[in-house]
Protein backbone atom coordinates (compact mmCIF):
# COMPACT_ATOMS: atom_id res chain seq x y z
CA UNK A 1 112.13 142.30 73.18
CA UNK A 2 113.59 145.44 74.28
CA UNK A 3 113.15 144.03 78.05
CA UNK A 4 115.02 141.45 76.94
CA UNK A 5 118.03 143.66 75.39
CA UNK A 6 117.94 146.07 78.53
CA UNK A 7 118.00 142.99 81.35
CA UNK A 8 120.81 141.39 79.00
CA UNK A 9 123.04 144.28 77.34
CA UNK A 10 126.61 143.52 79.29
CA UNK A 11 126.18 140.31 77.92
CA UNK A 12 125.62 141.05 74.30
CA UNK A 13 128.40 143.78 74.41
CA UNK A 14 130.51 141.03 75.50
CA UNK A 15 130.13 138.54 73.71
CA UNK A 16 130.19 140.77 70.19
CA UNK A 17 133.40 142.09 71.24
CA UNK A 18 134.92 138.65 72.18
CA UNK A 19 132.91 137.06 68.71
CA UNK A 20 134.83 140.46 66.88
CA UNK A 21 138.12 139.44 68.55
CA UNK A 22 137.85 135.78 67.49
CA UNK A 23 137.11 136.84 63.90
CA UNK A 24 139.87 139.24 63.80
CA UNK A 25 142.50 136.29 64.83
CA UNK A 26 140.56 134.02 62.66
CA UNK A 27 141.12 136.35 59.68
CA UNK A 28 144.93 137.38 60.51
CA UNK A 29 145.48 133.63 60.39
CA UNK A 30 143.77 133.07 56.87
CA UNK A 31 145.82 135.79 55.64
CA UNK A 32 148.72 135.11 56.93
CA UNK A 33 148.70 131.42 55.56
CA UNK A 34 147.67 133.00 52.13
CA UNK A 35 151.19 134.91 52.56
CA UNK A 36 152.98 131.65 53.44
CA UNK A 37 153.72 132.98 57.00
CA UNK A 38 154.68 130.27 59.83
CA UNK A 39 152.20 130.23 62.08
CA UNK A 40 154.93 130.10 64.89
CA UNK A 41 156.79 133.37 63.82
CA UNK A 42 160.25 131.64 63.96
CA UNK A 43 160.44 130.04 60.28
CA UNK A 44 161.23 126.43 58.97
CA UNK A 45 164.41 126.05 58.84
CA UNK A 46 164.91 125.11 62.93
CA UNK A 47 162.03 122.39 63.05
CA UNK A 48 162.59 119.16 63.36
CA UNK A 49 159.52 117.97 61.05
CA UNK A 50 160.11 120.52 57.96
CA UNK A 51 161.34 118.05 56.12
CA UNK A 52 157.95 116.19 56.11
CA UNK A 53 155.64 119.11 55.60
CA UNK A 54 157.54 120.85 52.84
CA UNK A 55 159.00 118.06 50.39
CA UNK A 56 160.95 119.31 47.51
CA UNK A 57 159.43 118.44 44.21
C-alpha cells in the first residue's frame, strides 16, 4: 500500500487539490443561490427571459 502511495503521490496531491477546488466552487454556488445572488453577477433586470423565471405573484 505504501508502494502504491509513493509510485502515485503527484497524482493524489492533484487530484485532492483539484476535488478541494471543485468543492469550494460547488459550495460558493449553493451559498450564493441561498443569498438570491445571480449566478451571472450582472442582475435581472437586463435579461431578456426574467420575466419567465421570476413571475410576480
Amino acid at each position: 500500500m505504501l508502494a502504491f502511495i509513493g509510485e502515485n503521490i503527484a497524482t493524489i496531491v492533484v487530484c485532492g487539490f483539484l476535488a478541494g477546488i471543485t468543492g469550494a466552487i460547488i459550495a460558493r454556488m449553493v451559498i450564493d443561490r441561498k443569498r438570491g445572488v445571480s449566478s451571472c453577477g450582472c442582475g435581472c433586470s437586463s435579461c431578456t427571459m426574467s420575466s419567465a423565471y421570476h413571475q410576480k405573484k
